[in-house]
PDB file of N, CA and C in Angstrom:
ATOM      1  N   UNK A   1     -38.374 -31.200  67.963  1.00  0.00           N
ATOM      2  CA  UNK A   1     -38.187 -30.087  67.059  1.00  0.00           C
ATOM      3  C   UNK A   1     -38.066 -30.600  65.635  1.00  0.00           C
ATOM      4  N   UNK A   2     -38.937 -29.971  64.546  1.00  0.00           N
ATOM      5  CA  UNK A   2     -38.986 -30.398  63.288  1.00  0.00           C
ATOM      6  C   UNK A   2     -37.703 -29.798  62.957  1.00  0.00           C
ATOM      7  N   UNK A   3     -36.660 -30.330  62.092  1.00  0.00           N
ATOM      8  CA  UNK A   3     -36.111 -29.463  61.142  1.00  0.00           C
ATOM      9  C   UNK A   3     -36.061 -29.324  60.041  1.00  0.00           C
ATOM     10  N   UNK A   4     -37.487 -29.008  59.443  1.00  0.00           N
ATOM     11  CA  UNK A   4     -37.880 -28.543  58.490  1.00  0.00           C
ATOM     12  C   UNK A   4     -36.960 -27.158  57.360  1.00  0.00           C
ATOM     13  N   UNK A   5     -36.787 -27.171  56.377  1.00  0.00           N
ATOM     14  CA  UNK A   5     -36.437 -26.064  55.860  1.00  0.00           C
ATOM     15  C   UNK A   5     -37.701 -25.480  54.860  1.00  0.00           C
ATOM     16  N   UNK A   6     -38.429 -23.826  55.633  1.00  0.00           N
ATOM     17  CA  UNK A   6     -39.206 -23.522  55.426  1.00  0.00           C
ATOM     18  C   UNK A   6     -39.459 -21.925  54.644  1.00  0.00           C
ATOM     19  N   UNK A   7     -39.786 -22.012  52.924  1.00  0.00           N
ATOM     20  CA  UNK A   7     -39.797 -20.870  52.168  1.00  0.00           C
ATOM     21  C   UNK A   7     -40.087 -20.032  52.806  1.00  0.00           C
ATOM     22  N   UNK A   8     -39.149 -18.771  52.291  1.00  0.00           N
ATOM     23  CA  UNK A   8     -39.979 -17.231  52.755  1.00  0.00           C
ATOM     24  C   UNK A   8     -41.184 -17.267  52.388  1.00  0.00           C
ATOM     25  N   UNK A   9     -41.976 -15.979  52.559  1.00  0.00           N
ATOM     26  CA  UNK A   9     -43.110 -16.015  51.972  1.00  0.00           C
ATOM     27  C   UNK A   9     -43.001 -15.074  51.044  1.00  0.00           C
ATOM     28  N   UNK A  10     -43.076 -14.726  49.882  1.00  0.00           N
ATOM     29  CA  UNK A  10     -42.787 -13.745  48.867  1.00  0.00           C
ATOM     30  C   UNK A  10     -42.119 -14.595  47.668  1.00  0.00           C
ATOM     31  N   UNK A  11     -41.215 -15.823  47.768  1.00  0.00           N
ATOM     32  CA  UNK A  11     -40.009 -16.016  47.009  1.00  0.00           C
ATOM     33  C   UNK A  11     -41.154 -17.111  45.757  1.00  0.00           C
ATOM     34  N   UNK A  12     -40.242 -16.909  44.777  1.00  0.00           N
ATOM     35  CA  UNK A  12     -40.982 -17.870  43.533  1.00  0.00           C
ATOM     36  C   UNK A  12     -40.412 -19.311  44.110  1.00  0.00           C
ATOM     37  N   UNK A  13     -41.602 -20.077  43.261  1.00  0.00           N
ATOM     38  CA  UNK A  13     -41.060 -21.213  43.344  1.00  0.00           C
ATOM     39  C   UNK A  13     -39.612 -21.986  42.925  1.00  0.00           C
ATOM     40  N   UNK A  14     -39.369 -21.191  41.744  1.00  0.00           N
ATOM     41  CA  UNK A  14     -37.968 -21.374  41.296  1.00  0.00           C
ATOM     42  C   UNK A  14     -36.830 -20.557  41.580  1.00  0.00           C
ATOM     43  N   UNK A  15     -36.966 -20.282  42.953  1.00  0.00           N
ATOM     44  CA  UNK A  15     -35.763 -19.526  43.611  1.00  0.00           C
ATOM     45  C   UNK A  15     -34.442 -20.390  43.452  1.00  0.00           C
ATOM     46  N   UNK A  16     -34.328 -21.846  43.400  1.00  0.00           N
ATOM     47  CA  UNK A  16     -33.687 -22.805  43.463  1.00  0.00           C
ATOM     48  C   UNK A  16     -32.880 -22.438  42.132  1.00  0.00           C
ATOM     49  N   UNK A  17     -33.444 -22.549  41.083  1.00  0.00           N
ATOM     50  CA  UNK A  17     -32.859 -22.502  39.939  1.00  0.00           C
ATOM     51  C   UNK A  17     -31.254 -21.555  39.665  1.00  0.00           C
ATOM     52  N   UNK A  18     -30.556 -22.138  39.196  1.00  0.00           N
ATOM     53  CA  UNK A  18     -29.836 -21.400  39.006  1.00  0.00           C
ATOM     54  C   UNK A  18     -29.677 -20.416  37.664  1.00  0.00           C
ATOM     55  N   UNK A  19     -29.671 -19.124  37.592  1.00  0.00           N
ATOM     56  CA  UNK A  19     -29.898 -17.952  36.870  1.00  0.00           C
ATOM     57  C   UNK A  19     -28.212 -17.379  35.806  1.00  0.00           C
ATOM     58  N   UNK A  20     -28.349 -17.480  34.704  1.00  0.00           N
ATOM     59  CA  UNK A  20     -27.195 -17.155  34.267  1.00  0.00           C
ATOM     60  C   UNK A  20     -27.377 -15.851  34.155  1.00  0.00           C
ATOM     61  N   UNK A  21     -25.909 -14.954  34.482  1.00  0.00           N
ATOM     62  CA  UNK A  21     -25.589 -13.593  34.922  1.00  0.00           C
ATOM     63  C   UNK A  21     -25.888 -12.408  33.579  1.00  0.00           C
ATOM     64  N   UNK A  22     -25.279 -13.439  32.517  1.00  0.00           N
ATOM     65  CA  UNK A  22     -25.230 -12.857  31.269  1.00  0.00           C
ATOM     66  C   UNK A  22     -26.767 -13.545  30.200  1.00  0.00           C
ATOM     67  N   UNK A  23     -27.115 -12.549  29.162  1.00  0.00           N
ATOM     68  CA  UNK A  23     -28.315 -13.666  28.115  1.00  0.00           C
ATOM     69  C   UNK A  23     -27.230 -13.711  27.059  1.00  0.00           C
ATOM     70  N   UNK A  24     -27.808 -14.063  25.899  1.00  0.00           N
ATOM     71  CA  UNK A  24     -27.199 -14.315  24.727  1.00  0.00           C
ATOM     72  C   UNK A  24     -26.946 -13.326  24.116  1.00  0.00           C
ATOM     73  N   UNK A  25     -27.582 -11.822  24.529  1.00  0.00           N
ATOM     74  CA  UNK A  25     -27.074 -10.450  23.664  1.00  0.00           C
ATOM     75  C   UNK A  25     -25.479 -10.185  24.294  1.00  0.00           C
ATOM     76  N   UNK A  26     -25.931 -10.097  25.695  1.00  0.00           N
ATOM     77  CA  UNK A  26     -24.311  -9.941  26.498  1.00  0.00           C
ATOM     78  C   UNK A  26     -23.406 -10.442  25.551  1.00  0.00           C
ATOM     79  N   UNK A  27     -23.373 -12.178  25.402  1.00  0.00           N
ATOM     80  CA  UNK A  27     -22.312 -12.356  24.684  1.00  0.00           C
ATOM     81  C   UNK A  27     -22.004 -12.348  23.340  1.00  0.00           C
ATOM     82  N   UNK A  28     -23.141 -11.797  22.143  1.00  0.00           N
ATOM     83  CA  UNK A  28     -22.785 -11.422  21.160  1.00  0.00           C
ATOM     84  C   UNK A  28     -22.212  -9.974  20.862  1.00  0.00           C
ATOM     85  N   UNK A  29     -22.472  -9.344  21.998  1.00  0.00           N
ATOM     86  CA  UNK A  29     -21.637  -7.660  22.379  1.00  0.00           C
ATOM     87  C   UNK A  29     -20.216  -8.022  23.349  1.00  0.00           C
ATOM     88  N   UNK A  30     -20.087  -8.959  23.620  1.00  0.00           N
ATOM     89  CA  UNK A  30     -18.909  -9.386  23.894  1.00  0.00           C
ATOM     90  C   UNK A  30     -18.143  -9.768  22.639  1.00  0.00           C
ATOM     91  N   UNK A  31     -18.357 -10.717  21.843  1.00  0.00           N
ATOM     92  CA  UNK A  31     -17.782 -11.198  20.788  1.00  0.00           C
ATOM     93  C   UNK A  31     -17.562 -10.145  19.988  1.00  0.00           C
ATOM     94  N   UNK A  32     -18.331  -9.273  19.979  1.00  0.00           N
ATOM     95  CA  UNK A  32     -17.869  -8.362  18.796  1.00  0.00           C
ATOM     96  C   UNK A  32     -16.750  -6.754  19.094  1.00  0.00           C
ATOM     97  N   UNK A  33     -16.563  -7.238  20.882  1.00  0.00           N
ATOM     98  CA  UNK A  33     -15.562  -6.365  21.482  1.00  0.00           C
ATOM     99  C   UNK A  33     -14.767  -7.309  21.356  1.00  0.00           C
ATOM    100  N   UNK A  34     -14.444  -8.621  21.142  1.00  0.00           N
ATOM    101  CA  UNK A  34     -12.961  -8.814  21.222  1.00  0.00           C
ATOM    102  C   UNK A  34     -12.382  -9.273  19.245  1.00  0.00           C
ATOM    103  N   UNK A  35     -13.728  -8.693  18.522  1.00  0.00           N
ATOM    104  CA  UNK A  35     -13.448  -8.886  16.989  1.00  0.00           C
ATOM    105  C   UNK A  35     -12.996  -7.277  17.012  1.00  0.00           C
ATOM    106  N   UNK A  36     -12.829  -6.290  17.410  1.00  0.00           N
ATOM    107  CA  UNK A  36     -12.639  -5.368  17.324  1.00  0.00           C
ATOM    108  C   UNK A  36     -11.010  -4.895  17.879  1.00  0.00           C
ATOM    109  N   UNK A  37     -10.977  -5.451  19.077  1.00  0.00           N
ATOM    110  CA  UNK A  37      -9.470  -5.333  19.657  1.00  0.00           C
ATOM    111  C   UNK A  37      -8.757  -6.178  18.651  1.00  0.00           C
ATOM    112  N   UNK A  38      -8.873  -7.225  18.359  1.00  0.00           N
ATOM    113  CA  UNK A  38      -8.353  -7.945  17.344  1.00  0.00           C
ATOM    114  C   UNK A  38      -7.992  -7.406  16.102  1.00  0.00           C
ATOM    115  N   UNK A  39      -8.791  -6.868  15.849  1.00  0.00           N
ATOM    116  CA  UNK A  39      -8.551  -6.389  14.449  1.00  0.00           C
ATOM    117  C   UNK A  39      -8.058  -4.666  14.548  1.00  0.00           C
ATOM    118  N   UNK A  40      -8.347  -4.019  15.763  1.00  0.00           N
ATOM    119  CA  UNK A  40      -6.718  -3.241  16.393  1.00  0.00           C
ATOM    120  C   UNK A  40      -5.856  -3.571  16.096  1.00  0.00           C
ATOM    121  N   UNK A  41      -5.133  -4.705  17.095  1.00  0.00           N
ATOM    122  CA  UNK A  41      -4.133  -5.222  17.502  1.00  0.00           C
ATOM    123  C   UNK A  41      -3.418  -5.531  16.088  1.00  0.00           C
ATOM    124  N   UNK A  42      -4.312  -6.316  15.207  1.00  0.00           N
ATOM    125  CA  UNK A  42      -4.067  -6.826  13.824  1.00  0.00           C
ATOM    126  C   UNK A  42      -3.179  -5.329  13.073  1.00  0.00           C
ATOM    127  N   UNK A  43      -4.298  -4.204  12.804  1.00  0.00           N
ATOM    128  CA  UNK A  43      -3.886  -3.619  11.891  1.00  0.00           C
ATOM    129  C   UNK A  43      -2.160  -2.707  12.886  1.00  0.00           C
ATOM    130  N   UNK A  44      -1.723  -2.999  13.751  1.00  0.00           N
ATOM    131  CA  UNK A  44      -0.885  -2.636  14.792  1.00  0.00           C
ATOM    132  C   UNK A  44       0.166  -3.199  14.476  1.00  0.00           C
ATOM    133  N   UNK A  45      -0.047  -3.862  13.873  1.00  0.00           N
ATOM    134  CA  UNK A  45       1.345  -5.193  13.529  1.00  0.00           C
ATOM    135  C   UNK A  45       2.086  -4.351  12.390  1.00  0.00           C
ATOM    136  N   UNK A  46       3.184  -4.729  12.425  1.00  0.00           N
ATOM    137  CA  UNK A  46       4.548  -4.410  11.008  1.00  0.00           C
ATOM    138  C   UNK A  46       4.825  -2.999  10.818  1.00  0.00           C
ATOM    139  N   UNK A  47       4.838  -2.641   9.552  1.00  0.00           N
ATOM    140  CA  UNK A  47       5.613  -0.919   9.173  1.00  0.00           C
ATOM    141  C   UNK A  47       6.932  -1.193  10.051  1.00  0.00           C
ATOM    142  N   UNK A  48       8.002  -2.130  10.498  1.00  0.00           N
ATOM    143  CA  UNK A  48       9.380  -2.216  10.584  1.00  0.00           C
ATOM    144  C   UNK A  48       9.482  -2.096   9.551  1.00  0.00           C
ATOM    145  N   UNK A  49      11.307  -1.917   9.609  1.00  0.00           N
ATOM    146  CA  UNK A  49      12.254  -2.306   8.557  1.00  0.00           C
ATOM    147  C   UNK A  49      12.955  -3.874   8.965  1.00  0.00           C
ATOM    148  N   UNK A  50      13.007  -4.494   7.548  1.00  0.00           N
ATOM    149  CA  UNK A  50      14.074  -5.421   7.823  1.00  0.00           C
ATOM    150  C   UNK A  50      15.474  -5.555   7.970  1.00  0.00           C
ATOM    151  N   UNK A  51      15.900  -4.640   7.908  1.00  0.00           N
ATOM    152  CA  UNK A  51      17.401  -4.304   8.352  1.00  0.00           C
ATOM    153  C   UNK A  51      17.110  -2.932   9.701  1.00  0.00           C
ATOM    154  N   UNK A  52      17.733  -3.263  10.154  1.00  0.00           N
ATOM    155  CA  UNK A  52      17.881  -2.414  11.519  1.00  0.00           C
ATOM    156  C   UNK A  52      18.454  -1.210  11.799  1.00  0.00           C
ATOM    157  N   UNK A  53      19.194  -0.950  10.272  1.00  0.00           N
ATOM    158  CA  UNK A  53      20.420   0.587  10.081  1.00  0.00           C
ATOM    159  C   UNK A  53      19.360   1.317   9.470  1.00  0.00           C
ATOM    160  N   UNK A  54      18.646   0.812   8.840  1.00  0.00           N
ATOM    161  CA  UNK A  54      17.486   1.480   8.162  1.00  0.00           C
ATOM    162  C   UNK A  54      15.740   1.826   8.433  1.00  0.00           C
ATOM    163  N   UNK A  55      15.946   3.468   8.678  1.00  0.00           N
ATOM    164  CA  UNK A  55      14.920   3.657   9.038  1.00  0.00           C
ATOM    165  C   UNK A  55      12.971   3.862   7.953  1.00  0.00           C
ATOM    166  N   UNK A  56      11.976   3.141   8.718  1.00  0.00           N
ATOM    167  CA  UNK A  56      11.106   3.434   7.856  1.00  0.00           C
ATOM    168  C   UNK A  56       9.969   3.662   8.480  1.00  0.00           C
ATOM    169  N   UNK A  57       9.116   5.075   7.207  1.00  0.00           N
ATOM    170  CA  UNK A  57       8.518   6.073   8.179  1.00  0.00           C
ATOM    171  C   UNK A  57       7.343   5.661   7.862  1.00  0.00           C
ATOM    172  N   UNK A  58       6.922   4.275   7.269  1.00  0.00           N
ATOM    173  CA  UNK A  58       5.789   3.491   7.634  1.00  0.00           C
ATOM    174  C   UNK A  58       4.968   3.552   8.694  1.00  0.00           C
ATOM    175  N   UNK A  59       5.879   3.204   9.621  1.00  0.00           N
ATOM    176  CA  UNK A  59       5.511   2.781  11.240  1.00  0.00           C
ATOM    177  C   UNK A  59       5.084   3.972  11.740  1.00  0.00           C
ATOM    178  N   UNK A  60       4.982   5.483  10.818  1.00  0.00           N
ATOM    179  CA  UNK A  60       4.116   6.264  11.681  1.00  0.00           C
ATOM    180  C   UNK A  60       2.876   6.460  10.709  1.00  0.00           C
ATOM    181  N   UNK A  61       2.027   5.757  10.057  1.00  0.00           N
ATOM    182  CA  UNK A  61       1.141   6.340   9.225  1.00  0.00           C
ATOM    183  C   UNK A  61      -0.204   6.187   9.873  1.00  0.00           C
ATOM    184  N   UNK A  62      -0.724   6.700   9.503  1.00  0.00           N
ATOM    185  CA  UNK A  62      -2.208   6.817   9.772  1.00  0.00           C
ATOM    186  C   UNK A  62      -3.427   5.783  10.748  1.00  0.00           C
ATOM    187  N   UNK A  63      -3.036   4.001   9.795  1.00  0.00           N
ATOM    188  CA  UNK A  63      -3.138   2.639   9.994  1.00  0.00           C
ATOM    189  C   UNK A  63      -1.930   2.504  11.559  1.00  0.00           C
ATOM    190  N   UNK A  64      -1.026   2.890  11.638  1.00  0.00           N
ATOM    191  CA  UNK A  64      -0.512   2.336  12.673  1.00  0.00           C
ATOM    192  C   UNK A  64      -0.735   3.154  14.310  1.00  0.00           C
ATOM    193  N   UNK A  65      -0.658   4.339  13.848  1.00  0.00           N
ATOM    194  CA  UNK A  65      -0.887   5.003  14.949  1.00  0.00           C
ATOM    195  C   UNK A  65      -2.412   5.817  15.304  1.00  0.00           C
ATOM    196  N   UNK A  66      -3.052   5.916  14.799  1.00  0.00           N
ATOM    197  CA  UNK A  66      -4.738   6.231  14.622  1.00  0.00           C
ATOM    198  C   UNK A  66      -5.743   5.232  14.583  1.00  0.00           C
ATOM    199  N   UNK A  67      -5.721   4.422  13.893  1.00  0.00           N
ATOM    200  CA  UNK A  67      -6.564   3.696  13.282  1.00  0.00           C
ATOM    201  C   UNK A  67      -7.104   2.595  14.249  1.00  0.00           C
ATOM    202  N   UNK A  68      -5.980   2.142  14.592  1.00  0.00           N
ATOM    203  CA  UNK A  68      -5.544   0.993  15.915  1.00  0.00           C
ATOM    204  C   UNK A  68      -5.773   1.143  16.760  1.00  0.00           C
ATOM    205  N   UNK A  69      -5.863   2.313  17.151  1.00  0.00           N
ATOM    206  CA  UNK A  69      -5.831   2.770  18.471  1.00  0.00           C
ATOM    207  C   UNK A  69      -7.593   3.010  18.362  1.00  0.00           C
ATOM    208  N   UNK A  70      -7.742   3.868  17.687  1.00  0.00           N
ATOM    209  CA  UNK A  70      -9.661   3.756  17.509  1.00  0.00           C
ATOM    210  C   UNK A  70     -10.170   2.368  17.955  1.00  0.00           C
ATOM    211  N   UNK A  71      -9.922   1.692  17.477  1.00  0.00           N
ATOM    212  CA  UNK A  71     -10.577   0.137  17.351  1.00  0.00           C
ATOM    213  C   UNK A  71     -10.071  -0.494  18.440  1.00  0.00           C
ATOM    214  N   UNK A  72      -9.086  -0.318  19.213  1.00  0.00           N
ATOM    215  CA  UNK A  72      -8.874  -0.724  20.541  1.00  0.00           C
ATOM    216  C   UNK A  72      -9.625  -0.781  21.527  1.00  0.00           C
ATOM    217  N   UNK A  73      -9.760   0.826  21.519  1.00  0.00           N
ATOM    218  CA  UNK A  73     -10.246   1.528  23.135  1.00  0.00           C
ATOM    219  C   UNK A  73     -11.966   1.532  22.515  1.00  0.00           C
ATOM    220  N   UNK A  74     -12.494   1.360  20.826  1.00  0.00           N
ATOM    221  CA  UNK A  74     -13.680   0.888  21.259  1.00  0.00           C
ATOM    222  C   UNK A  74     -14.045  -0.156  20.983  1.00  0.00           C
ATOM    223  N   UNK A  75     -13.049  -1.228  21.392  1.00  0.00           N
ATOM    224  CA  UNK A  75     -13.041  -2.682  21.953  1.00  0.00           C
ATOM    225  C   UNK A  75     -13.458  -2.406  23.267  1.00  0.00           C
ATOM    226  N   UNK A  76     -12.675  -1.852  23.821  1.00  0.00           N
ATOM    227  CA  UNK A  76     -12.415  -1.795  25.707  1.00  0.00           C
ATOM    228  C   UNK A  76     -14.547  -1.261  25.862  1.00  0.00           C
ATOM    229  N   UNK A  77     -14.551  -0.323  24.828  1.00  0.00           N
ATOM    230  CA  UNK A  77     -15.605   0.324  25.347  1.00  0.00           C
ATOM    231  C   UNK A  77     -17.100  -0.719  24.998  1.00  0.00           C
ATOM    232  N   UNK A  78     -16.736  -1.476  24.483  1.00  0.00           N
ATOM    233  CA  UNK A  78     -18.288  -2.102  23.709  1.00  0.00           C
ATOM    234  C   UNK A  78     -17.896  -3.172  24.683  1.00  0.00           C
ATOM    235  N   UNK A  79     -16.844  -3.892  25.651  1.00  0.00           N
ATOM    236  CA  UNK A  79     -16.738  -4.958  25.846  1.00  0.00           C
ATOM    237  C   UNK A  79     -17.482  -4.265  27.541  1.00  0.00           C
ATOM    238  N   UNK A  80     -17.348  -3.290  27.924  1.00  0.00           N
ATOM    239  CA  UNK A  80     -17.706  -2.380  28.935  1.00  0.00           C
ATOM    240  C   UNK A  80     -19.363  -2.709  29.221  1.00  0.00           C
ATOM    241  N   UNK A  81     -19.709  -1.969  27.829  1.00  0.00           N
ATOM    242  CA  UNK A  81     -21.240  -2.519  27.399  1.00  0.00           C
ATOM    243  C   UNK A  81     -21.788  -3.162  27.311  1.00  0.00           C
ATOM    244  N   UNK A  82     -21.154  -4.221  27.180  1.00  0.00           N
ATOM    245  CA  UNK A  82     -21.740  -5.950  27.441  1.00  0.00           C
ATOM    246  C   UNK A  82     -21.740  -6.538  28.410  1.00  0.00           C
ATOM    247  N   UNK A  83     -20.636  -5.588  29.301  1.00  0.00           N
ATOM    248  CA  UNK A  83     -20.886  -6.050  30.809  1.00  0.00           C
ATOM    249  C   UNK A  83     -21.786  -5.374  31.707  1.00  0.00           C
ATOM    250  N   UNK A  84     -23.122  -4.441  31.312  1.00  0.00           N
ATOM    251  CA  UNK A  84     -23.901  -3.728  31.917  1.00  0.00           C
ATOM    252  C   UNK A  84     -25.072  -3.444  31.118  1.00  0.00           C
ATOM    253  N   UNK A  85     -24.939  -4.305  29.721  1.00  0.00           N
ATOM    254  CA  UNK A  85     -26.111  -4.468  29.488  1.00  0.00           C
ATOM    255  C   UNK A  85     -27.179  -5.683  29.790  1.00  0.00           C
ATOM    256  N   UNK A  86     -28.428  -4.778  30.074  1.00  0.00           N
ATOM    257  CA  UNK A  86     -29.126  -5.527  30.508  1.00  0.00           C
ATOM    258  C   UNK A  86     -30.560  -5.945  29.603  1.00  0.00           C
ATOM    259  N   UNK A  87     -30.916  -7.523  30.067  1.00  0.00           N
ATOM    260  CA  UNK A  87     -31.693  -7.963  28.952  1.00  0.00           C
ATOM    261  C   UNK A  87     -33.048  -7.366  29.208  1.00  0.00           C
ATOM    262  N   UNK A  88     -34.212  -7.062  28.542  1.00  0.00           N
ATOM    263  CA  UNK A  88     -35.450  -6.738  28.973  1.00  0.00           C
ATOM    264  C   UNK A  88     -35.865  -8.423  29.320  1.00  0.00           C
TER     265      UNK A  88
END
């Protein structure tokens, strides 16, 4: 008995090869979902007070509670997109 290991018939020659999952657009739509959460997260930071008896109504303006939150969730959403886009 030969034990040969013998191609389907249909398969390319470079079935062997190994195939990366993602191209290079994937990960420049990746990179620019996590420049985006970042710069969420960023504008998310501070509007405390430095004393603790004292209240400041910074921490609800526009930049902290709107703005941030936009640029978050379309972090989440472009990073979504890069995981289902596909290359031609």
């Amino acid at each position: 008995m030969a034990t040969e290991i013998t191609k389907k018939k249909g398969t390319p020659d470079n079935a062997d090869e190994k195939v990366m999952p993602f191209g290079r657009q994937n990960y420049i739509i990746v990179l620019i979902g996590i420049a985006l959460l970042a710069l969420g997260f960023i504008l998310m930071l501070g509007g405390g007070s430095d004393d603790p008896d004292v209240f400041n109504e910074k921490m609800f303006d526009f930049q902290h509670i709107t703005l941030s939150t936009i640029l978050i969730l379309a972090g989440f959403v472009v990073e979504i997109v890069a995981i289902f886009w596909k290359n031609k």
